[in-house]
N, C-alpha and C. Protein backbone atom coordinates (compact mmCIF):
# COMPACT_ATOMS: atom_id res chain seq x y z
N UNK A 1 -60.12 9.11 -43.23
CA UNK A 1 -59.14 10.04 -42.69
C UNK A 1 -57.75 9.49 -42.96
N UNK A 2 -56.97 9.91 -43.07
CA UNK A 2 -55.34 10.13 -43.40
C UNK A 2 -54.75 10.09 -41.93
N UNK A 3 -53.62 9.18 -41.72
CA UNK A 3 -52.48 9.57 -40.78
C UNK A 3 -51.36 9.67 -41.18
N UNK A 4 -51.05 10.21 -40.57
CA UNK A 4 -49.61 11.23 -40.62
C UNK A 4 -48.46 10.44 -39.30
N UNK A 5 -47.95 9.38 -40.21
CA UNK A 5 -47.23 8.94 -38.77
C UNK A 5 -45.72 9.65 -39.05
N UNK A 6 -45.37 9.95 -37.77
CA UNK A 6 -44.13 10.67 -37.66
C UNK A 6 -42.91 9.77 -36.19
N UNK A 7 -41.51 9.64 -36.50
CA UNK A 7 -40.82 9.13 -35.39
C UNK A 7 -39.70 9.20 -35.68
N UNK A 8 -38.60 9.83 -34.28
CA UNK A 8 -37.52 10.49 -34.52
C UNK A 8 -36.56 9.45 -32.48
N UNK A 9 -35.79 9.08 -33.10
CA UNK A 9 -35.46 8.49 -32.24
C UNK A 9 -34.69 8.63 -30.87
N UNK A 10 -33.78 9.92 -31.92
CA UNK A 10 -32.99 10.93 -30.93
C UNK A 10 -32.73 11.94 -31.31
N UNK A 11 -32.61 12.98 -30.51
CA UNK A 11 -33.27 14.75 -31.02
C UNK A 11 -31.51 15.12 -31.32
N UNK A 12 -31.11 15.10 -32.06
CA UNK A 12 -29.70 15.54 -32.73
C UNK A 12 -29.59 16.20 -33.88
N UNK A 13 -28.96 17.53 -34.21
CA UNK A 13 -29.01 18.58 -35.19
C UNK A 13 -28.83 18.13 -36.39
N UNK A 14 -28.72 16.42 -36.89
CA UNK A 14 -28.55 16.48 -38.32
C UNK A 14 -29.57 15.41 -38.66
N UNK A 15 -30.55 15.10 -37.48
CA UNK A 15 -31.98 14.36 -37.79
C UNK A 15 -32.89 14.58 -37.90
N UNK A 16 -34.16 14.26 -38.62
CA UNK A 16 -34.77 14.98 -39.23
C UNK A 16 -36.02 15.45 -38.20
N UNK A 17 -36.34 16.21 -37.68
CA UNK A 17 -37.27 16.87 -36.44
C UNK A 17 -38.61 16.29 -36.40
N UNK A 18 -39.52 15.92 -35.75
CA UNK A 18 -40.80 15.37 -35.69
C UNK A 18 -41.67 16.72 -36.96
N UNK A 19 -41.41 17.84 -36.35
CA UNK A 19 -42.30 19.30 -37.05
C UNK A 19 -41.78 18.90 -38.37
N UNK A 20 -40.89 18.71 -39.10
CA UNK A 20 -40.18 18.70 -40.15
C UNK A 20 -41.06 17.32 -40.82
N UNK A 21 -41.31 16.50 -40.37
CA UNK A 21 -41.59 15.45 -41.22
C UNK A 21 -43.12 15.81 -40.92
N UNK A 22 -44.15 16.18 -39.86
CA UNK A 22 -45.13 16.45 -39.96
C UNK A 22 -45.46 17.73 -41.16
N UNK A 23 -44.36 18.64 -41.23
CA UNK A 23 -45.11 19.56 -42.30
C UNK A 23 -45.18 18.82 -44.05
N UNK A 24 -44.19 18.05 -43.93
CA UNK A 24 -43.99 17.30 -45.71
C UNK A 24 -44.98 16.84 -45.31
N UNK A 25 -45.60 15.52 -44.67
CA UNK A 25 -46.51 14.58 -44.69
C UNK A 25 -47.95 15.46 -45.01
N UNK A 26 -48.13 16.50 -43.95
CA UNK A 26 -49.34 17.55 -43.69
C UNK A 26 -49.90 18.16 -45.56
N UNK A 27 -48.41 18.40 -45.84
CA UNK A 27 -48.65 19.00 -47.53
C UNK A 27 -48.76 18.20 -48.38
N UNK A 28 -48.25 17.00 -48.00
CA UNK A 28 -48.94 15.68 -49.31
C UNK A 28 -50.55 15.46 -48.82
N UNK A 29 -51.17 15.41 -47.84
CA UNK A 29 -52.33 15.20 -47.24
C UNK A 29 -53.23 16.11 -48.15
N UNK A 30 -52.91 17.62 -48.28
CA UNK A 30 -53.47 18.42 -48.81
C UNK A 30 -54.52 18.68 -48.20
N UNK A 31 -55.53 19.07 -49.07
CA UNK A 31 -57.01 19.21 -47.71
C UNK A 31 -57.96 18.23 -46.97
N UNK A 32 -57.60 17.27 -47.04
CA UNK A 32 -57.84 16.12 -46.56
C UNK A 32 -57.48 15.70 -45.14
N UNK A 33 -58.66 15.66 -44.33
CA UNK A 33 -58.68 15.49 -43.07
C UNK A 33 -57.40 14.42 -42.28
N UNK A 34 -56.50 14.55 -41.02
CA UNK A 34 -55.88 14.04 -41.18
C UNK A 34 -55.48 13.43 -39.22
N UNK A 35 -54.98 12.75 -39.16
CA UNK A 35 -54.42 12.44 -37.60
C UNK A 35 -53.22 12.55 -37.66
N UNK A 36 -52.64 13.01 -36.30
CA UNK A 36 -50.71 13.23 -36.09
C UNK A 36 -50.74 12.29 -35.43
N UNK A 37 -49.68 11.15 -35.61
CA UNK A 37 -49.42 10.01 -34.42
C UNK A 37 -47.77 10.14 -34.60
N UNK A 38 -47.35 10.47 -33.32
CA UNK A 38 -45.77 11.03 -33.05
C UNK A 38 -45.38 10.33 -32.19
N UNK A 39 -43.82 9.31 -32.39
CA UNK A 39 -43.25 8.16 -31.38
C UNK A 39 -42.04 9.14 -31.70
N UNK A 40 -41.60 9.98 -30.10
CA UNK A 40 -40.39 10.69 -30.58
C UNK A 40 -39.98 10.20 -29.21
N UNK A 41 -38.71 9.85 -30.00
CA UNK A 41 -37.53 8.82 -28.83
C UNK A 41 -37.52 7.74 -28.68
N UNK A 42 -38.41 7.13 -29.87
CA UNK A 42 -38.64 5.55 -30.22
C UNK A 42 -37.53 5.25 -31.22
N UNK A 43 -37.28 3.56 -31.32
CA UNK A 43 -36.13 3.39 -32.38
C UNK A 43 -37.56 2.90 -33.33
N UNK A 44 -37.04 2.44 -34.36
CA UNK A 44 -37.76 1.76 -35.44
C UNK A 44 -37.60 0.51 -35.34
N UNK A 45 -36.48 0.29 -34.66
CA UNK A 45 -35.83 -1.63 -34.55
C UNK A 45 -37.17 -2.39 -34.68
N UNK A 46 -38.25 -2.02 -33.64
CA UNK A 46 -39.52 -2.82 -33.44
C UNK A 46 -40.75 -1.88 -33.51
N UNK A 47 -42.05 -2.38 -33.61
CA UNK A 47 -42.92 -1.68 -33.35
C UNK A 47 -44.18 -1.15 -31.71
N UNK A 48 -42.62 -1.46 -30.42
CA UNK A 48 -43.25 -1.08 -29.62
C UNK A 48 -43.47 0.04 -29.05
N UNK A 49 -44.24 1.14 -30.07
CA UNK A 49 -44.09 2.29 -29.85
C UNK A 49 -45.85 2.86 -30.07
N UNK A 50 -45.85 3.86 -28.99
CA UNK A 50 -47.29 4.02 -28.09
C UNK A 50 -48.26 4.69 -29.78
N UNK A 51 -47.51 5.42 -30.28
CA UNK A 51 -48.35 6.59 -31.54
C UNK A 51 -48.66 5.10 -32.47
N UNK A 52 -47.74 4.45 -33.01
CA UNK A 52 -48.07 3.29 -33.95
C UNK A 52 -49.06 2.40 -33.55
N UNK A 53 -48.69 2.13 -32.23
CA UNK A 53 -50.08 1.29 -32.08
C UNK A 53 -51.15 1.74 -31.97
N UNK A 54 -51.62 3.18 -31.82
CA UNK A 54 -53.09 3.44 -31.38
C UNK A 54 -52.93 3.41 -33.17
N UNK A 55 -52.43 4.36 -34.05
CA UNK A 55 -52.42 4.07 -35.48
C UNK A 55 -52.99 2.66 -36.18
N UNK A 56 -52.18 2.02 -35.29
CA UNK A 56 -52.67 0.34 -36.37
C UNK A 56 -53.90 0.45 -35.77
N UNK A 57 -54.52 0.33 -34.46
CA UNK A 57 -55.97 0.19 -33.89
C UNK A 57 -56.61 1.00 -34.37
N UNK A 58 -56.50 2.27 -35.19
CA UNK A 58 -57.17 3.11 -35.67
C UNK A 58 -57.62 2.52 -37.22
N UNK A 59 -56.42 1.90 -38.17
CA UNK A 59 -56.90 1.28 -39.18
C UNK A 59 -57.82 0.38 -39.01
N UNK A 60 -57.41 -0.58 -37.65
CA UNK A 60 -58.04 -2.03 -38.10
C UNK A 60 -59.78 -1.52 -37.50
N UNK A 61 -60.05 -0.29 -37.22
CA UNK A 61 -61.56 -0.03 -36.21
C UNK A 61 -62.21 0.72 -37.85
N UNK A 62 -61.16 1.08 -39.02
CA UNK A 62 -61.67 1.47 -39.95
C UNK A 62 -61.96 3.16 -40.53
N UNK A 63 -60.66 3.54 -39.26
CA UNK A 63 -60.87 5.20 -38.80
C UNK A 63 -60.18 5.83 -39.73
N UNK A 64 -59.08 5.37 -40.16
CA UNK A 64 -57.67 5.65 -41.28
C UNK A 64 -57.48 4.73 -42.49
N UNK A 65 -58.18 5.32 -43.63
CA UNK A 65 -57.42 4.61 -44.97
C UNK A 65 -56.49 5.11 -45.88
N UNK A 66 -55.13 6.20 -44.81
CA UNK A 66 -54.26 6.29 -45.49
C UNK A 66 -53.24 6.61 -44.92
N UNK A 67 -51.77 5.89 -44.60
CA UNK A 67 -50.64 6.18 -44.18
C UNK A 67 -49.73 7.00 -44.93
N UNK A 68 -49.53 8.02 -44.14
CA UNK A 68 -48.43 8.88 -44.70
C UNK A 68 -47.09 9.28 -44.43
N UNK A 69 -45.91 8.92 -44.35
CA UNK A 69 -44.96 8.98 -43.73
C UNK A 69 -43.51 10.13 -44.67
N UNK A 70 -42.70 10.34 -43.76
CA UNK A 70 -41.90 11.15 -44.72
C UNK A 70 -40.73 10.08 -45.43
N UNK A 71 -40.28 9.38 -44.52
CA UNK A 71 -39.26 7.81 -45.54
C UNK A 71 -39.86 6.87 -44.61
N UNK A 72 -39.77 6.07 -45.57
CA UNK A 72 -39.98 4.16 -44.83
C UNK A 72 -39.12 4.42 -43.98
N UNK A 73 -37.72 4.48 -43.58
CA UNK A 73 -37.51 4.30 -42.31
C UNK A 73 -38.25 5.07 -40.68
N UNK A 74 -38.72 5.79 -41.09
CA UNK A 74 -39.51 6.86 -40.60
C UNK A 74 -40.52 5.50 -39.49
N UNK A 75 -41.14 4.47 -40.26
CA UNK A 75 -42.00 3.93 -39.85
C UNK A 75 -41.67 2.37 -39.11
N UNK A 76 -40.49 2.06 -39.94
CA UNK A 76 -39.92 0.88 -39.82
C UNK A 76 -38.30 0.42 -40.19
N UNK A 77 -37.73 -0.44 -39.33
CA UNK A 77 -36.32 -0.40 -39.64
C UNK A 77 -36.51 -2.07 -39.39
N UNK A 78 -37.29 -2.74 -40.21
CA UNK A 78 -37.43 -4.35 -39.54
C UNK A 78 -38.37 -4.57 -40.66
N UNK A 79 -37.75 -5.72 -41.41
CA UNK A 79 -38.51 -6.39 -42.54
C UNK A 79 -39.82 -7.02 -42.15
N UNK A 80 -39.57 -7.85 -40.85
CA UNK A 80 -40.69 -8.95 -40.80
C UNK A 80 -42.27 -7.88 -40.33
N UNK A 81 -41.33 -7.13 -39.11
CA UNK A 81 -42.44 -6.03 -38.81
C UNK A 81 -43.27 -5.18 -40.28
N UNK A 82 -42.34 -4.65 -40.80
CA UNK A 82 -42.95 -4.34 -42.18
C UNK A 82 -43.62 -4.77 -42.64
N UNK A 83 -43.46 -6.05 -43.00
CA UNK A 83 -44.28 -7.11 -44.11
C UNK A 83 -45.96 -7.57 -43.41
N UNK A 84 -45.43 -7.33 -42.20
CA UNK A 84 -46.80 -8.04 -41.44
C UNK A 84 -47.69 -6.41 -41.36
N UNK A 85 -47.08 -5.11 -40.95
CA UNK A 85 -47.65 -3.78 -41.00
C UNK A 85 -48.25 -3.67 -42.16
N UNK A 86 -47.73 -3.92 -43.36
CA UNK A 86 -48.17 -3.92 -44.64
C UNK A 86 -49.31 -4.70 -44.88
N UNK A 87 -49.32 -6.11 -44.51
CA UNK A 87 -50.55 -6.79 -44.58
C UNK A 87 -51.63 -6.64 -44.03
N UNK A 88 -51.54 -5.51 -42.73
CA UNK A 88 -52.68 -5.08 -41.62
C UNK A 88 -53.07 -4.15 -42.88
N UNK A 89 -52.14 -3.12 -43.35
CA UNK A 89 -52.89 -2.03 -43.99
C UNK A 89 -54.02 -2.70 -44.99
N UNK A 90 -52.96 -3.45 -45.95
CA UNK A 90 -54.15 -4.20 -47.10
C UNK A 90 -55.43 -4.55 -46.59
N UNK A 91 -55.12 -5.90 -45.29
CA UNK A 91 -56.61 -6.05 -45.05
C UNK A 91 -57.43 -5.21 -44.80
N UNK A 92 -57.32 -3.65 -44.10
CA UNK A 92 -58.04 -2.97 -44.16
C UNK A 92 -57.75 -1.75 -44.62
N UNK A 93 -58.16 -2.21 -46.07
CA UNK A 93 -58.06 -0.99 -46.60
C UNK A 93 -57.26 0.23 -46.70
N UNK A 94 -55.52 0.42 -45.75
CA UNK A 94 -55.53 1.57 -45.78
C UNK A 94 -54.26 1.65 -46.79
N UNK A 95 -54.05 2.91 -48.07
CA UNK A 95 -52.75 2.88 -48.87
C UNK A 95 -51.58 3.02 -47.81
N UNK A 96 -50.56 3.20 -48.54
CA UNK A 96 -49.52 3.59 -47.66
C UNK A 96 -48.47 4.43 -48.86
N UNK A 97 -48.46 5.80 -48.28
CA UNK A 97 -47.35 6.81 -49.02
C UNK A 97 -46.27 6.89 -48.09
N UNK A 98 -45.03 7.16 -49.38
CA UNK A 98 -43.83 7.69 -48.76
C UNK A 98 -43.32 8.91 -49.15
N UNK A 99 -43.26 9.81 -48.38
CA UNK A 99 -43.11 11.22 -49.36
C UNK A 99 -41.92 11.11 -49.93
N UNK A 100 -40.57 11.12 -49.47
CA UNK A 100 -39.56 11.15 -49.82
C UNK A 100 -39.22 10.03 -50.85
N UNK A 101 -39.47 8.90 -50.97
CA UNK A 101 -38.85 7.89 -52.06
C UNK A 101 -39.89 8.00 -52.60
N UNK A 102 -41.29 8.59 -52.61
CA UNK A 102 -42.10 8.78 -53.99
C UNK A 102 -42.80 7.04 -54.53
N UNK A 103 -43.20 6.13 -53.53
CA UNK A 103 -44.03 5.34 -54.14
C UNK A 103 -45.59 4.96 -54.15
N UNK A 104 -45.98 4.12 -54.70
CA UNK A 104 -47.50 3.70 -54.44
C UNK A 104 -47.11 2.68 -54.04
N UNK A 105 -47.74 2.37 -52.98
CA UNK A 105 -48.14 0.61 -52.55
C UNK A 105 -48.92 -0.01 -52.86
N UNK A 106 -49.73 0.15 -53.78
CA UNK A 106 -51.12 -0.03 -54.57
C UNK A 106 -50.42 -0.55 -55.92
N UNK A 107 -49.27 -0.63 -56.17
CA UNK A 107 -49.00 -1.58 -57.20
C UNK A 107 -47.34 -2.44 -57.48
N UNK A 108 -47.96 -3.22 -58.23
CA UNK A 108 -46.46 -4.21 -58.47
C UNK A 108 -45.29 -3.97 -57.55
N UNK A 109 -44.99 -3.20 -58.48
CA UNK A 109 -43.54 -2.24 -58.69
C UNK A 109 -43.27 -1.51 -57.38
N UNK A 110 -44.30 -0.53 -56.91
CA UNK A 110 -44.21 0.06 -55.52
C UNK A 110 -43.59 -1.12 -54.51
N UNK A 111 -44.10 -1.72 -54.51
CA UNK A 111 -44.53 -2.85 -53.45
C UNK A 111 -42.91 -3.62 -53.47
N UNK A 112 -42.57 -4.04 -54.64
CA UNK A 112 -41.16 -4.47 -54.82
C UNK A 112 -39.86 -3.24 -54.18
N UNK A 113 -40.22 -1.98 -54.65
CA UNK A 113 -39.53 -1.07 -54.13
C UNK A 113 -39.56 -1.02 -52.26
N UNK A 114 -40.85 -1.27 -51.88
CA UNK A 114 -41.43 -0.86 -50.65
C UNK A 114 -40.28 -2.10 -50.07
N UNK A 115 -39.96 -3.01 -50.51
CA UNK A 115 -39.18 -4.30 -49.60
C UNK A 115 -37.77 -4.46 -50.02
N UNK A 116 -37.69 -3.80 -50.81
CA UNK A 116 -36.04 -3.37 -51.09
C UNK A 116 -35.64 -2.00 -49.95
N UNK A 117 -36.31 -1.51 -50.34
CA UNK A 117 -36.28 -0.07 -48.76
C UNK A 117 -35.95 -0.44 -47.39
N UNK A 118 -36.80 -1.01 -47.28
CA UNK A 118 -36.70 -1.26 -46.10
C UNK A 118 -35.88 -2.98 -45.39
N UNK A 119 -35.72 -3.22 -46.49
CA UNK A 119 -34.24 -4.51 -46.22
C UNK A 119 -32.51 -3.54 -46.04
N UNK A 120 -33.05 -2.60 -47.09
CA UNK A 120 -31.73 -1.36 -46.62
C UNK A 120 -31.83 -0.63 -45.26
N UNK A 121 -32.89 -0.57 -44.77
CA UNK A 121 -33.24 0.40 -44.04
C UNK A 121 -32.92 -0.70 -42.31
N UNK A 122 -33.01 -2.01 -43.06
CA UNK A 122 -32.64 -2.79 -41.40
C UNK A 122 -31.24 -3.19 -41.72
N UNK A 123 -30.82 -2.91 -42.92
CA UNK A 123 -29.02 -3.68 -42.53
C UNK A 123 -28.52 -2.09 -42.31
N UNK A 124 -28.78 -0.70 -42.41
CA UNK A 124 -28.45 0.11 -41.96
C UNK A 124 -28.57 0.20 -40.35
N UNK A 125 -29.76 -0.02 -39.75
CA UNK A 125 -29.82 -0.02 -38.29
C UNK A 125 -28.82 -1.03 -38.04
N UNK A 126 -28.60 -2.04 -38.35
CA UNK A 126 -27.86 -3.44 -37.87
C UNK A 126 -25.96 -3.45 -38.10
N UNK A 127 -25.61 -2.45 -38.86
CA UNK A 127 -24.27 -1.93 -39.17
C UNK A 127 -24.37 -0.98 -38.07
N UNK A 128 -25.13 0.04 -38.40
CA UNK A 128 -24.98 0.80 -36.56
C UNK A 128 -24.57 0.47 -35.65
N UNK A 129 -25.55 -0.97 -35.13
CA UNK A 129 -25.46 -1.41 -33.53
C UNK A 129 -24.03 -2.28 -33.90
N UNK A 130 -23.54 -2.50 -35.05
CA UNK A 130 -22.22 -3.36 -34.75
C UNK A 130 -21.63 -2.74 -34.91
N UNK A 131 -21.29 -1.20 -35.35
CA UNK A 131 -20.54 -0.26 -35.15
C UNK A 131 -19.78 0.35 -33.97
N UNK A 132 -21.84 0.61 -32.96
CA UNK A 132 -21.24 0.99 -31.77
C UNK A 132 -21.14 0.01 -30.88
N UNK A 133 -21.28 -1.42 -31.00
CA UNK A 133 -20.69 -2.37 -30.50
C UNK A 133 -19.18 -2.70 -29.97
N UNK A 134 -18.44 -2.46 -31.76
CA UNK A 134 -16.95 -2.38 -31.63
C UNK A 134 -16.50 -1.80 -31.20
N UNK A 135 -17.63 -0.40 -31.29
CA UNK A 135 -16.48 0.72 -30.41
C UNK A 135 -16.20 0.65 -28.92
N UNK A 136 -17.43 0.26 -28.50
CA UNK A 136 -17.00 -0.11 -26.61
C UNK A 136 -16.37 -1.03 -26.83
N UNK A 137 -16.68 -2.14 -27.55
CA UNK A 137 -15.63 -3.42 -27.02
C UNK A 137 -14.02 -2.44 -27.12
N UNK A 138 -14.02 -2.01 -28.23
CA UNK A 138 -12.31 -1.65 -28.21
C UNK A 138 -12.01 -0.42 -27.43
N UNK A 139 -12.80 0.61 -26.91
CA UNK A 139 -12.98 1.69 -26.07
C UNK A 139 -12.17 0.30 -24.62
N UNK A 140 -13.13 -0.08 -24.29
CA UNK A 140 -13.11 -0.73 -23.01
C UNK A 140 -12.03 -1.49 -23.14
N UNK A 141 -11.49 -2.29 -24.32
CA UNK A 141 -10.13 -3.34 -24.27
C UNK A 141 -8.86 -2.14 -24.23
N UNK A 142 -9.06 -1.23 -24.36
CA UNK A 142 -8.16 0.20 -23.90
C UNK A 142 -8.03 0.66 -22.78
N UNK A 143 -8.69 0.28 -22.07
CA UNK A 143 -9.02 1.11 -20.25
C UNK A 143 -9.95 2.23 -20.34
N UNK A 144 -10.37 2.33 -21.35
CA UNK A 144 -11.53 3.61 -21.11
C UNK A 144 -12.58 3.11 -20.07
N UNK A 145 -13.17 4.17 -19.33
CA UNK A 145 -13.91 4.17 -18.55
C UNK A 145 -15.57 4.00 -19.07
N UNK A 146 -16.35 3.19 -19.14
CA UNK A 146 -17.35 2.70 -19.73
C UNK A 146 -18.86 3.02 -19.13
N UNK A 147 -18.52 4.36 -18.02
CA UNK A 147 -19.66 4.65 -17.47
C UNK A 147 -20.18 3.32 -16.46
N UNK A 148 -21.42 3.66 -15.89
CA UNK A 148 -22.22 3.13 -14.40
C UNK A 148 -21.17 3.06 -13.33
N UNK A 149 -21.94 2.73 -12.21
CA UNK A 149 -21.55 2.76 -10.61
C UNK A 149 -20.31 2.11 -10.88
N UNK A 150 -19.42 2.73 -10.10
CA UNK A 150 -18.20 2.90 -9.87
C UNK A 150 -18.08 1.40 -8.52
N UNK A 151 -17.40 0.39 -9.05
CA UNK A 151 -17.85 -0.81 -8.42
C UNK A 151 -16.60 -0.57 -6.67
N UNK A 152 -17.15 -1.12 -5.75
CA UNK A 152 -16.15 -0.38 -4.26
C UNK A 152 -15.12 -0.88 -4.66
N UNK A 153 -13.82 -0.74 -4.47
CA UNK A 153 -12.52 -0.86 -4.67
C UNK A 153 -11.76 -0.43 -5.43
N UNK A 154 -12.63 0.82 -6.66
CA UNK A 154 -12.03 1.38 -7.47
C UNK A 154 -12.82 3.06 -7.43
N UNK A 155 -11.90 3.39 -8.24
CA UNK A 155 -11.93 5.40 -8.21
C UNK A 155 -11.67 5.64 -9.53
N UNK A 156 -12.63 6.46 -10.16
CA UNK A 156 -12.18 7.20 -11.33
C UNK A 156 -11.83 8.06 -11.34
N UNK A 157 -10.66 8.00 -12.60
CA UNK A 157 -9.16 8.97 -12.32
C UNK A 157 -9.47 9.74 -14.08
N UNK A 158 -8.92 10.91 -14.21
CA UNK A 158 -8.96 11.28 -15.20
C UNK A 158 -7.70 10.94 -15.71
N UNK A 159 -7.66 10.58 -17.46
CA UNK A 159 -6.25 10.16 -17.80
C UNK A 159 -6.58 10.04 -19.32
N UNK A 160 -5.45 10.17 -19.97
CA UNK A 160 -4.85 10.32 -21.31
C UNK A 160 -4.89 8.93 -22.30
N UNK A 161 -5.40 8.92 -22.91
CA UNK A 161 -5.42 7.34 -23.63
C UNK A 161 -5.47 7.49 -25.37
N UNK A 162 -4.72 7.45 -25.86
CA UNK A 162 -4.14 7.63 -27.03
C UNK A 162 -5.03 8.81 -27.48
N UNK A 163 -3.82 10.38 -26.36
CA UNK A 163 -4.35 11.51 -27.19
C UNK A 163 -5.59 11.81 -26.36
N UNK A 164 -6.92 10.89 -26.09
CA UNK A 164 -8.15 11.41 -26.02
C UNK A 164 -8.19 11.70 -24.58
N UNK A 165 -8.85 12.77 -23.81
CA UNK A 165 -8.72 12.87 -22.65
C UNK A 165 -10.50 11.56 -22.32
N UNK A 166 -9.81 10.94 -21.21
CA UNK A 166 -11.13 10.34 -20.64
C UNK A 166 -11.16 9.68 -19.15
N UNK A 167 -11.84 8.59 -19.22
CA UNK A 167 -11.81 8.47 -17.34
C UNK A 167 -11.36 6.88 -17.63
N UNK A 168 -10.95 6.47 -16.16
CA UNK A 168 -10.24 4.87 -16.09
C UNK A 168 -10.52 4.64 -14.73
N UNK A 169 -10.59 3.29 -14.47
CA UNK A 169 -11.05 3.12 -13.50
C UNK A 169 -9.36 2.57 -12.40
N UNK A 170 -9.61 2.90 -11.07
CA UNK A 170 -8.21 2.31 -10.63
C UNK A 170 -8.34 2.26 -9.27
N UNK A 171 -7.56 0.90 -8.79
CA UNK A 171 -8.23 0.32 -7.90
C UNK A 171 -7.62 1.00 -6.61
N UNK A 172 -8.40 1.31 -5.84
CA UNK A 172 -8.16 2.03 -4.59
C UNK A 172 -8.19 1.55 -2.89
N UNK A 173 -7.19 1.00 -2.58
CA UNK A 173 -6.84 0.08 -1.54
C UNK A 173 -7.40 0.71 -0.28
């Protein structure tokens, strides 16, 4: 049997929908019997996500000899996790497709591609989180208001901070 792993991290109009990557995956499957395993609202950073793991326990029991995903990031955003996911599949038996970048893992070349992918696919997550890193640090070295409990001695005030309307915190005697 074939799985169809699918995972979408946060439901936002320009990402790609769980249904959306299940119908590509479903049409590469073709008539070939298949399982849906769906981690929606999972990151990829790691693999502690509930659909992947019954998936890997499904390969290693011998239930699934074929992963189908719509992009490698889809499945993974972490080299080491990768490399070791990859070696579960080999030992047992299962291929691994990518619809969208179009490789085999079943040879050389795939396989070289398969770890170039996904070395892009973790310095992309990792530019993210230092993206939105900078931005609170410099949000917050501004007086922006940074969200949670409002600590006693202060009140949030609505106020103007270069242009953007937002909240500040100010201390209330």
């Amino acid at each position: 049997m074939k799985a169809v792993y699918t995972r979408q991290s946060l439901d936002k109009k320009d990402s790609i929908s769980i249904e959306t990557q299940v119908d590509e995956c479903t049409s590469r499957a073709g008539n070939a019997t298949y399982k849906i395993y769906s981690d929606k609202g999972y990151s990829g950073k790691d693999t502690k996500r509930p659909a992947f793991k019954e998936m890997m326990e499904d390969i290693k029991s011998g239930v699934i000899d074929q992963v189908i995903v719509y992009k490698l990031d889809r499945i993974s955003r972490n080299v080491v996790d990768f490399v070791q996911m990859h070696e579960t599949f080999t030992k047992y038996g299962a291929s691994f497709i990518s619809c969208k970048e179009g490789f085999d893992s079943s040879t050389q070349l795939g396989r070289l591609l398969m770890m170039m992918l996904i070395s892009f696919a973790q310095f992309e997550r990792e530019s993210i989180q230092q993206r939105v890193k900078d931005s609170y640090y410099s949000r917050g070295s501004k007086g922006f208001y940074m969200g949670g409990t409002i600590p006693y001695g202060f009140t949030k005030e609505t106020v103007i901070i270069d242009g953007i309307n937002t909240s500040q915190l100010v201390t209330n005697e």
